[in-house]
PDB file of N, CA and C in Angstrom:
ATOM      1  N   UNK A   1     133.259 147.678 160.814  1.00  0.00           N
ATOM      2  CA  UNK A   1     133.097 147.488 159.383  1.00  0.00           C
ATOM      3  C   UNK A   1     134.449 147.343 158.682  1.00  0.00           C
ATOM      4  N   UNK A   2     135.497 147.465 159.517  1.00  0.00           N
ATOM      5  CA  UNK A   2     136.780 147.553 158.908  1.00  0.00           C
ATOM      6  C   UNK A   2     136.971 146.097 158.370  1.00  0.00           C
ATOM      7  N   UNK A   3     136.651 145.246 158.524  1.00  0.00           N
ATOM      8  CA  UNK A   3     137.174 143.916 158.753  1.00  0.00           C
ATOM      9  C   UNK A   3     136.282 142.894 158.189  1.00  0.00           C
ATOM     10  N   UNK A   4     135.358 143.184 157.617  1.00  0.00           N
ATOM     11  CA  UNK A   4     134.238 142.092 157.495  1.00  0.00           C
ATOM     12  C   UNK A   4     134.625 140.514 156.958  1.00  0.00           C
ATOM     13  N   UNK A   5     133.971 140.110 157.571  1.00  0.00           N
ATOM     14  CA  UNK A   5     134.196 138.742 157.306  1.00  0.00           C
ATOM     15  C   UNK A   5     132.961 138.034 156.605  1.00  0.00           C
ATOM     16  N   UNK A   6     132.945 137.956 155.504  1.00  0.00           N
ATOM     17  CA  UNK A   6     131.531 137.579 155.294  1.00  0.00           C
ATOM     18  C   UNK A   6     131.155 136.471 155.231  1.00  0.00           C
ATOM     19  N   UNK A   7     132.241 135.767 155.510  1.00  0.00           N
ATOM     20  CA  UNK A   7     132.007 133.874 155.723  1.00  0.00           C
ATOM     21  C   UNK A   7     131.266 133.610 156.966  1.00  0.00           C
ATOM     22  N   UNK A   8     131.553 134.576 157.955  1.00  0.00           N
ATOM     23  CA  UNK A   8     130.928 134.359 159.526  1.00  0.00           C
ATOM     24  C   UNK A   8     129.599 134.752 159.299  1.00  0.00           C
ATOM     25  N   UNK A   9     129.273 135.741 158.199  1.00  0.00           N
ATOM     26  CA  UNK A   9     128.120 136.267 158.294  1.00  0.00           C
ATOM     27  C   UNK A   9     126.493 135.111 157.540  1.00  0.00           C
ATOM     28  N   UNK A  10     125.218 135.120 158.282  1.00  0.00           N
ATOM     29  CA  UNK A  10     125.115 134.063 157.471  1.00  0.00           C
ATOM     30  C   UNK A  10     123.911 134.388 156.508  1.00  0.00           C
ATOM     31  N   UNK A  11     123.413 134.306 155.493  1.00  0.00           N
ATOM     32  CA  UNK A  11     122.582 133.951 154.259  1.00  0.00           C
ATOM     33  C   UNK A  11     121.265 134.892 154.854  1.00  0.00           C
ATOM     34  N   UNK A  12     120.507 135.742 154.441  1.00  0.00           N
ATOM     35  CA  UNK A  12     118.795 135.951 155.045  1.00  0.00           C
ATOM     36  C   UNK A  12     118.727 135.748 153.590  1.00  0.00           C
ATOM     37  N   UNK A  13     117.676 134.696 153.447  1.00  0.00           N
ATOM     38  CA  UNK A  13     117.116 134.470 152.540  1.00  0.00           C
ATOM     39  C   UNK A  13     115.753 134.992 152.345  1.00  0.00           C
ATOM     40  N   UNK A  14     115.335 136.197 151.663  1.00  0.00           N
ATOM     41  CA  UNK A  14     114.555 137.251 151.792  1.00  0.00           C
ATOM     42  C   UNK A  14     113.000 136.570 150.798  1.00  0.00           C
ATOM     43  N   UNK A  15     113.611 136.078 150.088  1.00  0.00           N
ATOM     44  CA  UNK A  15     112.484 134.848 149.151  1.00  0.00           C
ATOM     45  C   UNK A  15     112.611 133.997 148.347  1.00  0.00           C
ATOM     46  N   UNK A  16     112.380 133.236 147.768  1.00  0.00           N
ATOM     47  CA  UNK A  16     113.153 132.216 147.166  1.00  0.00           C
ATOM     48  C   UNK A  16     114.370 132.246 145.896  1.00  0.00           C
ATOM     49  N   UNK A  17     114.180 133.830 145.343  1.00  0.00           N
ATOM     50  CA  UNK A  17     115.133 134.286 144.235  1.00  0.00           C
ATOM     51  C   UNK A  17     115.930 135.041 145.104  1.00  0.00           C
ATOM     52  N   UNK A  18     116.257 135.591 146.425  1.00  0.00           N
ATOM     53  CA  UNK A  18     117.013 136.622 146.513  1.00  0.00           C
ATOM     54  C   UNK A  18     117.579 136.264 147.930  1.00  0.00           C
ATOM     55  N   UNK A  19     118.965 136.427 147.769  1.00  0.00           N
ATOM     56  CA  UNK A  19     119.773 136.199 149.350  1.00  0.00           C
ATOM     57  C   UNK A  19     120.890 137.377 149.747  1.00  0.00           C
ATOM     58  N   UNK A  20     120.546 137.146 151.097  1.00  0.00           N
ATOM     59  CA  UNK A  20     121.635 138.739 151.116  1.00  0.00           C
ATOM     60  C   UNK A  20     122.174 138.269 152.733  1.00  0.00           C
ATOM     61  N   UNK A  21     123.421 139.022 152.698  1.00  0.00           N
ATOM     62  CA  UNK A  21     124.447 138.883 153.826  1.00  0.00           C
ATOM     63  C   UNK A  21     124.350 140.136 154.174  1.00  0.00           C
ATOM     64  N   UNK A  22     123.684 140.950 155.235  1.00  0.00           N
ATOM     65  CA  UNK A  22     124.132 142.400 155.941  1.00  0.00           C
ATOM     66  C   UNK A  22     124.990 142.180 157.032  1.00  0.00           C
ATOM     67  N   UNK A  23     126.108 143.926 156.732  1.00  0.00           N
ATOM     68  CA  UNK A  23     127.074 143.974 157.252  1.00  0.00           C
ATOM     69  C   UNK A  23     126.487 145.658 157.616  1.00  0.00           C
ATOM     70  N   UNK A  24     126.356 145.989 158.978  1.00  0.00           N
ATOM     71  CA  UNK A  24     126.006 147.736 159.234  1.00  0.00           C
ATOM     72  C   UNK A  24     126.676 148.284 160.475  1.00  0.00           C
ATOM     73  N   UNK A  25     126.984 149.358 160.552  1.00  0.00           N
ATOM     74  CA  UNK A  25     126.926 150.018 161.601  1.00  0.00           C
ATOM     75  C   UNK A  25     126.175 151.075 161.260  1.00  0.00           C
ATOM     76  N   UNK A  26     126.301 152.278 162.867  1.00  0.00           N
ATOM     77  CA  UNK A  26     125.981 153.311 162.937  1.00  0.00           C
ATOM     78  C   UNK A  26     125.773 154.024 161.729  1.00  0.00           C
ATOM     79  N   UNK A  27     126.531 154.314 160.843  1.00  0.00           N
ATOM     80  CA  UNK A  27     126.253 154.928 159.443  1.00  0.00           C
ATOM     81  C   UNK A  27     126.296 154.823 158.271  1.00  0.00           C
ATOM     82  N   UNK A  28     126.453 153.140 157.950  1.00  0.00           N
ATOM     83  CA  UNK A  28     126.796 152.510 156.889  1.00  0.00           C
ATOM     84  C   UNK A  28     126.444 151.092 156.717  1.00  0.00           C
ATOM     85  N   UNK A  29     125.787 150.538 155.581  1.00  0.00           N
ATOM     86  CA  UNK A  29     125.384 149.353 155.267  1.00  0.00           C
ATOM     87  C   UNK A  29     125.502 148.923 153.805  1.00  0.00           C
ATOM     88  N   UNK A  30     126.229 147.537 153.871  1.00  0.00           N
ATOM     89  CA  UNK A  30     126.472 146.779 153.168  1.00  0.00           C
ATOM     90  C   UNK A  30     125.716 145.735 152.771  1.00  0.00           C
ATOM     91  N   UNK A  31     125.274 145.036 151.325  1.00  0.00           N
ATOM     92  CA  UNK A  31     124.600 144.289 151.401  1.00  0.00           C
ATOM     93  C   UNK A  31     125.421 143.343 150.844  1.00  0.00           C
ATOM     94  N   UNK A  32     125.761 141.893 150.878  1.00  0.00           N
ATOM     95  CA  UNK A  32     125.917 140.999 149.730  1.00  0.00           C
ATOM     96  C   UNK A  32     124.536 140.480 149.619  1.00  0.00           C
ATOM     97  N   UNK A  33     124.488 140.561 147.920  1.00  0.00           N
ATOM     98  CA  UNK A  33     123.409 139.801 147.426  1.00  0.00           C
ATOM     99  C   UNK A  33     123.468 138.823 146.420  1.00  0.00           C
ATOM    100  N   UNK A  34     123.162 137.795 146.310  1.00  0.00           N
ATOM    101  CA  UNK A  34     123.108 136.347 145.625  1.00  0.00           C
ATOM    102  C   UNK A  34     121.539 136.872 144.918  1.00  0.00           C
ATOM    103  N   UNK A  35     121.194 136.587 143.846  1.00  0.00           N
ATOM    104  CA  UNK A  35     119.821 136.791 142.731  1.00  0.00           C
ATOM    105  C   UNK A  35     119.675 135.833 141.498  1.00  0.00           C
ATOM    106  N   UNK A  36     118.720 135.216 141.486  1.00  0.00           N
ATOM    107  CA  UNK A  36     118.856 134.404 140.676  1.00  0.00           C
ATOM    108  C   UNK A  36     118.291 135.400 139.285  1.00  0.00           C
ATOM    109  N   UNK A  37     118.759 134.703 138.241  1.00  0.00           N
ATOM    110  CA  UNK A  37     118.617 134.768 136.575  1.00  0.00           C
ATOM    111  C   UNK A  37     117.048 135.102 136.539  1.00  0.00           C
ATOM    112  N   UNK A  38     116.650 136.279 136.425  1.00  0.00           N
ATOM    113  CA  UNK A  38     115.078 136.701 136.168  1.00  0.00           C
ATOM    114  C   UNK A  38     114.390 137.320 136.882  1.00  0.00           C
ATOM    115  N   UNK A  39     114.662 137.283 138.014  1.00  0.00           N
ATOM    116  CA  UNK A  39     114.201 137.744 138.955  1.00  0.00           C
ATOM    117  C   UNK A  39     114.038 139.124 138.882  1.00  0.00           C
ATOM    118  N   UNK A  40     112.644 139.660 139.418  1.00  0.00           N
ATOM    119  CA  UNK A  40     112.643 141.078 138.905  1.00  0.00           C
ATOM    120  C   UNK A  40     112.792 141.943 140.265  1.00  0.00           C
ATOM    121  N   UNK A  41     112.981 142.768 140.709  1.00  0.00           N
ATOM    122  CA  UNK A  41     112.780 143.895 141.543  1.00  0.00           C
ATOM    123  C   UNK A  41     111.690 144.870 141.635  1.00  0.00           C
ATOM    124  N   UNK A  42     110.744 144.989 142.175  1.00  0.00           N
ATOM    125  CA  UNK A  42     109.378 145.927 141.113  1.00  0.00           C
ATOM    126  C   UNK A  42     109.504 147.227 141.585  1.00  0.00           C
ATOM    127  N   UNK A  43     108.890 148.128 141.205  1.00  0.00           N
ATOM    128  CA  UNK A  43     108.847 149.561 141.289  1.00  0.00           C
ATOM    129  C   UNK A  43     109.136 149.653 142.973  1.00  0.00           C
ATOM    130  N   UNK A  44     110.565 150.731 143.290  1.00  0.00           N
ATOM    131  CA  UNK A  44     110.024 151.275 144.527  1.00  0.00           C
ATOM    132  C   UNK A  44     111.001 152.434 144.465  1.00  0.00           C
ATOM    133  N   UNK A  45     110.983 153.383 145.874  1.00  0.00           N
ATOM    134  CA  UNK A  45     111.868 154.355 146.176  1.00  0.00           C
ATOM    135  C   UNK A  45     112.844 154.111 147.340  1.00  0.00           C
ATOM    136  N   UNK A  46     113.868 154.567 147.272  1.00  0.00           N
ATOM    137  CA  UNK A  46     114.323 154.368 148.704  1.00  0.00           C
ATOM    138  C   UNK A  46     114.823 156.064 149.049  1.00  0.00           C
ATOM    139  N   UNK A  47     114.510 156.087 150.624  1.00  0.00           N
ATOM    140  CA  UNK A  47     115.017 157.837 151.138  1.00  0.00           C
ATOM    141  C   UNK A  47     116.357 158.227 150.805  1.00  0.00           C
ATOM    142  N   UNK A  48     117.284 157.688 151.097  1.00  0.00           N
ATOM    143  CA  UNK A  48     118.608 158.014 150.794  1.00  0.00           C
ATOM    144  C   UNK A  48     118.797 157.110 149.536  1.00  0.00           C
ATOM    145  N   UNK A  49     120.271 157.318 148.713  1.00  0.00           N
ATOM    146  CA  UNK A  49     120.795 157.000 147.629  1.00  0.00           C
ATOM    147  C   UNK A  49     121.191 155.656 148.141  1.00  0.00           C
ATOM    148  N   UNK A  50     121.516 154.786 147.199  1.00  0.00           N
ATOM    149  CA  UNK A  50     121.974 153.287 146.738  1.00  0.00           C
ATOM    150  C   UNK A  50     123.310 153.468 145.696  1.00  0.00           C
ATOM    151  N   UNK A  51     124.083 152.537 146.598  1.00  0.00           N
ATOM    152  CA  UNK A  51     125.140 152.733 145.224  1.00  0.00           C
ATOM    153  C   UNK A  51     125.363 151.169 144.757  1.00  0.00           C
ATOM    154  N   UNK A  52     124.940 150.264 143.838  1.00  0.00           N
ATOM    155  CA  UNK A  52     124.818 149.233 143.419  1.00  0.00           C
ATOM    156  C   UNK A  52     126.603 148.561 143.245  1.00  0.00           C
ATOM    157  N   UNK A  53     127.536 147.795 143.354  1.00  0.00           N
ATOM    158  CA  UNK A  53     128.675 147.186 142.570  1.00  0.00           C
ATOM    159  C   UNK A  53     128.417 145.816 142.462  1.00  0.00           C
ATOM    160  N   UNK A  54     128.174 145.583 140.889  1.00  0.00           N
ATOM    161  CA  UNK A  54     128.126 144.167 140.566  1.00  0.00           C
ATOM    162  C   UNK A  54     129.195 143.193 140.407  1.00  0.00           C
ATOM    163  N   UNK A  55     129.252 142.093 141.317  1.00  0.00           N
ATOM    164  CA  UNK A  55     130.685 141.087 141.658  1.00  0.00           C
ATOM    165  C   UNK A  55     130.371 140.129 140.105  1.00  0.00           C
ATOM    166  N   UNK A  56     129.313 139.702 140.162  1.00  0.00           N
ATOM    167  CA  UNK A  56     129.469 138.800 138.687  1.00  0.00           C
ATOM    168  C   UNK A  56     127.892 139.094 138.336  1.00  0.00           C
ATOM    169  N   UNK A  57     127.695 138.305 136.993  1.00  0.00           N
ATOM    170  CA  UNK A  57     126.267 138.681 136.340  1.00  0.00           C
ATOM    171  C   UNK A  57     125.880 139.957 135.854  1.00  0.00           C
ATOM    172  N   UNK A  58     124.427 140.224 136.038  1.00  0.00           N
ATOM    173  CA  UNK A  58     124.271 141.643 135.478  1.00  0.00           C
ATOM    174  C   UNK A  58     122.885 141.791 136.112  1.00  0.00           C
ATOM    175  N   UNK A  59     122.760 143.415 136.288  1.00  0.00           N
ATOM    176  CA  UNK A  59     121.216 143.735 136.259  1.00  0.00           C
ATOM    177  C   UNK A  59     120.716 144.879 135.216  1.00  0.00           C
ATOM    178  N   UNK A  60     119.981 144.556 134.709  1.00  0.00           N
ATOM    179  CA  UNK A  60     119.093 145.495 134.324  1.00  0.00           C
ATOM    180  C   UNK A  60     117.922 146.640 135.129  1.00  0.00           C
ATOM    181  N   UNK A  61     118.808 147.782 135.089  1.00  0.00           N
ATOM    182  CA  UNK A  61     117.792 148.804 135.779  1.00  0.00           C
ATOM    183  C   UNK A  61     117.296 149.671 134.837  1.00  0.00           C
ATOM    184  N   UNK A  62     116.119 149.760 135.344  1.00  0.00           N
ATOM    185  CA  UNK A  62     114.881 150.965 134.753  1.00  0.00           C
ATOM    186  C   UNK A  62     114.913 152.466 136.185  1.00  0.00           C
ATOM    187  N   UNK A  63     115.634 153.557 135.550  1.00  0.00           N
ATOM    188  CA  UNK A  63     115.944 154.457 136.484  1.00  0.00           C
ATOM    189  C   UNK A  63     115.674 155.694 135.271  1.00  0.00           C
ATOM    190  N   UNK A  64     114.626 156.482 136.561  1.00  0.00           N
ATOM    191  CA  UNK A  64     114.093 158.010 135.391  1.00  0.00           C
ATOM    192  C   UNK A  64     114.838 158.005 134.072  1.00  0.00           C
ATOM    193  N   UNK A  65     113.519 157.116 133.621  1.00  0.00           N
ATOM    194  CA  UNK A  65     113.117 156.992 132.212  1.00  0.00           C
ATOM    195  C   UNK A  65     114.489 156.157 131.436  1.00  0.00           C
ATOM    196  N   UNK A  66     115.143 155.724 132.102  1.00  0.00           N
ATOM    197  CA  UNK A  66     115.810 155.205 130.865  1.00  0.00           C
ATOM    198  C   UNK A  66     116.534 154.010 131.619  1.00  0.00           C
ATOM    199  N   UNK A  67     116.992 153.042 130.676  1.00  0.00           N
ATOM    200  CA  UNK A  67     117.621 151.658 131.061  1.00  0.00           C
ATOM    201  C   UNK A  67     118.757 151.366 130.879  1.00  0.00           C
ATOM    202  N   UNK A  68     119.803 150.699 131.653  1.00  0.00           N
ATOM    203  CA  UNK A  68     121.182 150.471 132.290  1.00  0.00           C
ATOM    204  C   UNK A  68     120.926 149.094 132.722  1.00  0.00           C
ATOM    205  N   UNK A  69     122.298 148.942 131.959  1.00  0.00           N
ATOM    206  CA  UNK A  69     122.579 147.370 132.588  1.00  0.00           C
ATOM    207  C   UNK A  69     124.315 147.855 133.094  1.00  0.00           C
ATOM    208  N   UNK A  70     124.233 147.086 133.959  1.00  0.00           N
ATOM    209  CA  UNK A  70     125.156 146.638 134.683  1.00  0.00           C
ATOM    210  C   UNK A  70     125.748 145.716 135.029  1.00  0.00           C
ATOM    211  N   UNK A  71     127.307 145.519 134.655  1.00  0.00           N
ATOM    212  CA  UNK A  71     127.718 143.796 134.264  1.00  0.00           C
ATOM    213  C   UNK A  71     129.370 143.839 135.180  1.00  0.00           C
ATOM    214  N   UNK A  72     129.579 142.568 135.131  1.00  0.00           N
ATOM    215  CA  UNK A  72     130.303 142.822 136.149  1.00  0.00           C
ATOM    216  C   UNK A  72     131.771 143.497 136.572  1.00  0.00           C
ATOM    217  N   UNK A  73     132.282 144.368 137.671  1.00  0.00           N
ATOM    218  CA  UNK A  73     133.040 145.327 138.216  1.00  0.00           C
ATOM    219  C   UNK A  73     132.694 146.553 137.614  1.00  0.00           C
ATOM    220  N   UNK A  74     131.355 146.733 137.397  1.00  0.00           N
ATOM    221  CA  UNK A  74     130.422 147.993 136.971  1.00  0.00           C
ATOM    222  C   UNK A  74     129.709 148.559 138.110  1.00  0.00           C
ATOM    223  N   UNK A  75     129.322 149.750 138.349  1.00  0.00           N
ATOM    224  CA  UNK A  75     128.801 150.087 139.893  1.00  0.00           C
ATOM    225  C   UNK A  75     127.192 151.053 139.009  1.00  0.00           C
ATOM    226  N   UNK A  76     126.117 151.604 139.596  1.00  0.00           N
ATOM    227  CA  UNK A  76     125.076 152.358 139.579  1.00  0.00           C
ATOM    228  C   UNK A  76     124.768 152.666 140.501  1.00  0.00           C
ATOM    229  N   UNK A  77     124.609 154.143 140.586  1.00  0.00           N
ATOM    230  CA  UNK A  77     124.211 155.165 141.843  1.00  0.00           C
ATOM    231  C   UNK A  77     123.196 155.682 141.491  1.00  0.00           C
ATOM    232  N   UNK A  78     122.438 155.099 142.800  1.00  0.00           N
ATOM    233  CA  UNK A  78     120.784 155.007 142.523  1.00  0.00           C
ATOM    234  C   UNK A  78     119.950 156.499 143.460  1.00  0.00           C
ATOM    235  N   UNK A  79     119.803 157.779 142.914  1.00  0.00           N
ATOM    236  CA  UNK A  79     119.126 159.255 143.688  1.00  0.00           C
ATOM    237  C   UNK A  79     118.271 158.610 144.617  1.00  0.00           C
ATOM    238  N   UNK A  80     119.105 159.166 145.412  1.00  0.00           N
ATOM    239  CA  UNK A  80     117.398 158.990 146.874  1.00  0.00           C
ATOM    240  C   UNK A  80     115.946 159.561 146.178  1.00  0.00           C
ATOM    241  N   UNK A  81     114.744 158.774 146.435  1.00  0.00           N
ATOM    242  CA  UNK A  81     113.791 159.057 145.852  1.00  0.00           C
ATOM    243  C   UNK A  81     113.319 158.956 144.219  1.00  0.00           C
ATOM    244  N   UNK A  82     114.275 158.434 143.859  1.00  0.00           N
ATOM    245  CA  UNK A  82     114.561 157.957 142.344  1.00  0.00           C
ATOM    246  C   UNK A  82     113.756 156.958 142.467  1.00  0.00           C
ATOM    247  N   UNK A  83     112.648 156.508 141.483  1.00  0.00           N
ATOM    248  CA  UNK A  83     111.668 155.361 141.657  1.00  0.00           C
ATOM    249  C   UNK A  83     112.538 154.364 140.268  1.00  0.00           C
ATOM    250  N   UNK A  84     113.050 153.360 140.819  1.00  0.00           N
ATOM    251  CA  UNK A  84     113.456 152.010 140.055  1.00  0.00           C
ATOM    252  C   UNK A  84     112.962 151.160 140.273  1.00  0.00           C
ATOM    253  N   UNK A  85     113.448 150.443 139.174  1.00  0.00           N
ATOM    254  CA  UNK A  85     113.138 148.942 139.229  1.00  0.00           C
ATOM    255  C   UNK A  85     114.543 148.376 138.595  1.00  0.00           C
ATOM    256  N   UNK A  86     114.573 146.775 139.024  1.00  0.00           N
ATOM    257  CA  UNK A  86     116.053 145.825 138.376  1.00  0.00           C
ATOM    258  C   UNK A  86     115.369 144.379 138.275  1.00  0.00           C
ATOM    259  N   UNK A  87     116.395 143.989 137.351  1.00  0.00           N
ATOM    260  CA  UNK A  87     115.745 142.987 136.637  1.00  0.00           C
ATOM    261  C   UNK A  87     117.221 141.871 136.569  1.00  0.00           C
ATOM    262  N   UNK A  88     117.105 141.008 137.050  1.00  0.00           N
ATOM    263  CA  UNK A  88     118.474 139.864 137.083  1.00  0.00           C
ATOM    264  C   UNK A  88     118.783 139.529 135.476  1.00  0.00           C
ATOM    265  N   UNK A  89     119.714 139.796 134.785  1.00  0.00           N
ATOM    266  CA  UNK A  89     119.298 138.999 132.988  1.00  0.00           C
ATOM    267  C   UNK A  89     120.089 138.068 133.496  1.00  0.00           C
ATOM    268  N   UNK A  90     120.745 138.219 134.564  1.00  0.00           N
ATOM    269  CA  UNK A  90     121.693 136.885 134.549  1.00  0.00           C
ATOM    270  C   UNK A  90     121.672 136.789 135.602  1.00  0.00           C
ATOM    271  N   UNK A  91     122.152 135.158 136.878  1.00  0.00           N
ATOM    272  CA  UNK A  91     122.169 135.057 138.279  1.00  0.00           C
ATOM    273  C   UNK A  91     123.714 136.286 138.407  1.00  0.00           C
ATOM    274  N   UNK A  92     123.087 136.907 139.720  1.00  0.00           N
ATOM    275  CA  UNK A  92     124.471 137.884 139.859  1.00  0.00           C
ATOM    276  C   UNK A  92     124.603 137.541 141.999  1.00  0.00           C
ATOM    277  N   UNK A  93     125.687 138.599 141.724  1.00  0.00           N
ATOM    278  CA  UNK A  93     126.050 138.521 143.185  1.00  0.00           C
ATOM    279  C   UNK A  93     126.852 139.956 142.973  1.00  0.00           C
ATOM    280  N   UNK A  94     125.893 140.798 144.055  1.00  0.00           N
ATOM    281  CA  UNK A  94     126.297 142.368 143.798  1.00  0.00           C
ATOM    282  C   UNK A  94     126.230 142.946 145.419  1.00  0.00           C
ATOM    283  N   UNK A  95     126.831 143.944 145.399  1.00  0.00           N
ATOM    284  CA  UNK A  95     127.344 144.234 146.631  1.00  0.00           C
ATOM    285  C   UNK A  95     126.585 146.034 146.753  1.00  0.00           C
ATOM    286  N   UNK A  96     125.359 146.177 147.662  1.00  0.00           N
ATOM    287  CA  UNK A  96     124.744 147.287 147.488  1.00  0.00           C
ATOM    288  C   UNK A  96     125.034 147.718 149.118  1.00  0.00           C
ATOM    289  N   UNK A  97     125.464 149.273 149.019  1.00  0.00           N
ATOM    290  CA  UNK A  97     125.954 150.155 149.756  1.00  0.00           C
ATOM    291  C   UNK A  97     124.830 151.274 150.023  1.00  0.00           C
ATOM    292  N   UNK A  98     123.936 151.256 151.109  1.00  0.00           N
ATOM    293  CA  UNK A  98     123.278 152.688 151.553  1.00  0.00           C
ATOM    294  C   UNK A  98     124.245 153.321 152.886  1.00  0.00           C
ATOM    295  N   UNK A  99     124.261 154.619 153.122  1.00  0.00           N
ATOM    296  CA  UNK A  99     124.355 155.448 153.997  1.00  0.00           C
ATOM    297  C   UNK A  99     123.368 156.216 154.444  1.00  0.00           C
ATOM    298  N   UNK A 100     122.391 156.134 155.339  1.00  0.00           N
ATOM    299  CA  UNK A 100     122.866 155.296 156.689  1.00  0.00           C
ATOM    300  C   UNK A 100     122.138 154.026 156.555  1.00  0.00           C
ATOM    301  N   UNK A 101     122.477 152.990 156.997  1.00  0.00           N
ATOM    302  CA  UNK A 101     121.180 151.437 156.875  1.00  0.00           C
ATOM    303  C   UNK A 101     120.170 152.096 156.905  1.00  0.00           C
ATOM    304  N   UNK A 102     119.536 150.943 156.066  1.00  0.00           N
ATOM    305  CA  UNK A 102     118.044 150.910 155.523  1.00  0.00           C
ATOM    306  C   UNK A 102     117.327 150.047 156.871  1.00  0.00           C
ATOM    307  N   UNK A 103     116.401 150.912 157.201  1.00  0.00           N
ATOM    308  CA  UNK A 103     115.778 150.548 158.435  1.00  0.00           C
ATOM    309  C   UNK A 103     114.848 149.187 157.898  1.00  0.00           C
ATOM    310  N   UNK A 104     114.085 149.459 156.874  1.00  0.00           N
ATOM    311  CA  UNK A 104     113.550 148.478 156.540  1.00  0.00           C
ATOM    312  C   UNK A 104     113.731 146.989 156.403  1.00  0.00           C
ATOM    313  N   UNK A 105     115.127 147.138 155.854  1.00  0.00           N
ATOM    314  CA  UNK A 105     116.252 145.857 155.461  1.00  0.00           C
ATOM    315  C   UNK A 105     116.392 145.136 157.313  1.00  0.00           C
ATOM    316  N   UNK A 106     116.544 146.057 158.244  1.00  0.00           N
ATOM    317  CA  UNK A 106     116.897 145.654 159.572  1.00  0.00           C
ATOM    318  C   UNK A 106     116.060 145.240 159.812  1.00  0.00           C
ATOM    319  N   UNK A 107     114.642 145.513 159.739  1.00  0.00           N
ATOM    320  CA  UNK A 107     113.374 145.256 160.261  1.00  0.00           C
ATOM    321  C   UNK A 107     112.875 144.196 159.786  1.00  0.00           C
ATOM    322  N   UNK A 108     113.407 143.489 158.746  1.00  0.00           N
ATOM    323  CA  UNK A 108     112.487 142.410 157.912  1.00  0.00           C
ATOM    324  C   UNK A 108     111.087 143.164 157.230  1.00  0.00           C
ATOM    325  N   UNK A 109     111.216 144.428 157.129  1.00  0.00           N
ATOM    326  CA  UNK A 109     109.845 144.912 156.761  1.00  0.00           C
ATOM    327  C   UNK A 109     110.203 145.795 154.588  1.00  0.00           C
ATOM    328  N   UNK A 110     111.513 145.256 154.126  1.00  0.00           N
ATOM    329  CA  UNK A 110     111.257 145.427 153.110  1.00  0.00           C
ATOM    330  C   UNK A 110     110.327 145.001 152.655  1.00  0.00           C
ATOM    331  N   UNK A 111     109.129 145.300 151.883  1.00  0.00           N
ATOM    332  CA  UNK A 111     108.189 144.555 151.108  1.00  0.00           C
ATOM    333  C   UNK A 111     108.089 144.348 149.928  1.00  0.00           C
ATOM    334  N   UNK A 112     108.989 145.383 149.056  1.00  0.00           N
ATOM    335  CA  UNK A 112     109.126 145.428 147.504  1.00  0.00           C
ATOM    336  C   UNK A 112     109.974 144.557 147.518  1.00  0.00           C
ATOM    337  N   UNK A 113     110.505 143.428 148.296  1.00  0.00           N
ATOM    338  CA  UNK A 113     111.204 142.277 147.902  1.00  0.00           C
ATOM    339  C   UNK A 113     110.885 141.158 148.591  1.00  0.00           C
ATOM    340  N   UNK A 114     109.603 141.184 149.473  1.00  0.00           N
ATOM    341  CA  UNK A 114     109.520 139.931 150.386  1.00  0.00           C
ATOM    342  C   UNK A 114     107.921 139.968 149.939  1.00  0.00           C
ATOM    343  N   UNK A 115     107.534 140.908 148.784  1.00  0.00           N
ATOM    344  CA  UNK A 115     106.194 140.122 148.422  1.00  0.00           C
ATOM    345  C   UNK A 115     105.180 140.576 149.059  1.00  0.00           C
ATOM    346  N   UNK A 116     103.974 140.425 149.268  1.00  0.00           N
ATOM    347  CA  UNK A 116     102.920 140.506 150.351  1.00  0.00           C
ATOM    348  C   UNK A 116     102.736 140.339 151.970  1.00  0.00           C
ATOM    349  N   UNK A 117     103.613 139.258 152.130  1.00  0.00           N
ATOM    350  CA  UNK A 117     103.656 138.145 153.629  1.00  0.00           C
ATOM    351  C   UNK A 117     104.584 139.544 154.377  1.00  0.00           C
ATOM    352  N   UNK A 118     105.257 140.561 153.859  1.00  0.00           N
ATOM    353  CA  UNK A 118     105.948 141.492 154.665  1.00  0.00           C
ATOM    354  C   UNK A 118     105.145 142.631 154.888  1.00  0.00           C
ATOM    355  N   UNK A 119     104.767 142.626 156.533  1.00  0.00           N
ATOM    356  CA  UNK A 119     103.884 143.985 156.148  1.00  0.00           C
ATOM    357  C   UNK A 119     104.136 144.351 158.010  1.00  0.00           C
TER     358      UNK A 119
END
């Protein structure tokens, strides 16, 4: 992880608004994410914490009870088990950090972002 190269790394295009580059090891995962302008995120939880840093654009998060936007070289640290949601107001490209990877993300089995067809 010392070194990433994220040019080598290539695009999973997770659905037609949302693209992401993973970078993981053993105890750490990186996401780049590309999001287009609107795109919503819908209600979910994740087990461990999220720490969001937005490279350009913005998101709008809905996090226990109250709303944050986040614009860019702004970061949000998201409580494990914290039920959110995010909302693109603008196309962004943000760089989201869990410890340890998200098994789900590895698995192709996120579903609060791949819709129904992920199960």
């Amino acid at each position: 992880m010392k070194h990433i190269r994220w040019d080598d790394i290539p695009y999973e295009h997770v659905n037609k608004h949302f693209r992401r580059k993973l970078a993981w090891d053993g105890k750490l995962m990186i996401a780049l994410t590309e999001v287009d302008k609107g795109y919503v995120v819908p209600p979910h939880v994740h087990e461990n914490e999220q720490t969001t840093w937005v490279f350009s654009g913005k998101w709008r998060f809905r996090l226990e009870g109250r709303t944050v936007e986040v614009g860019p070289c702004e970061m949000i640290f998201i409580p494990g088990n914290a039920v959110h949601t995010a909302e693109a107001m603008e196309a962004l490209v943000a760089y989201d950090i869990f410890t340890p990877p998200r098994e789900d993300w590895l698995a192709g089995k996120d579903a609060y972002l791949r819709g129904d067809s992920a199960r």
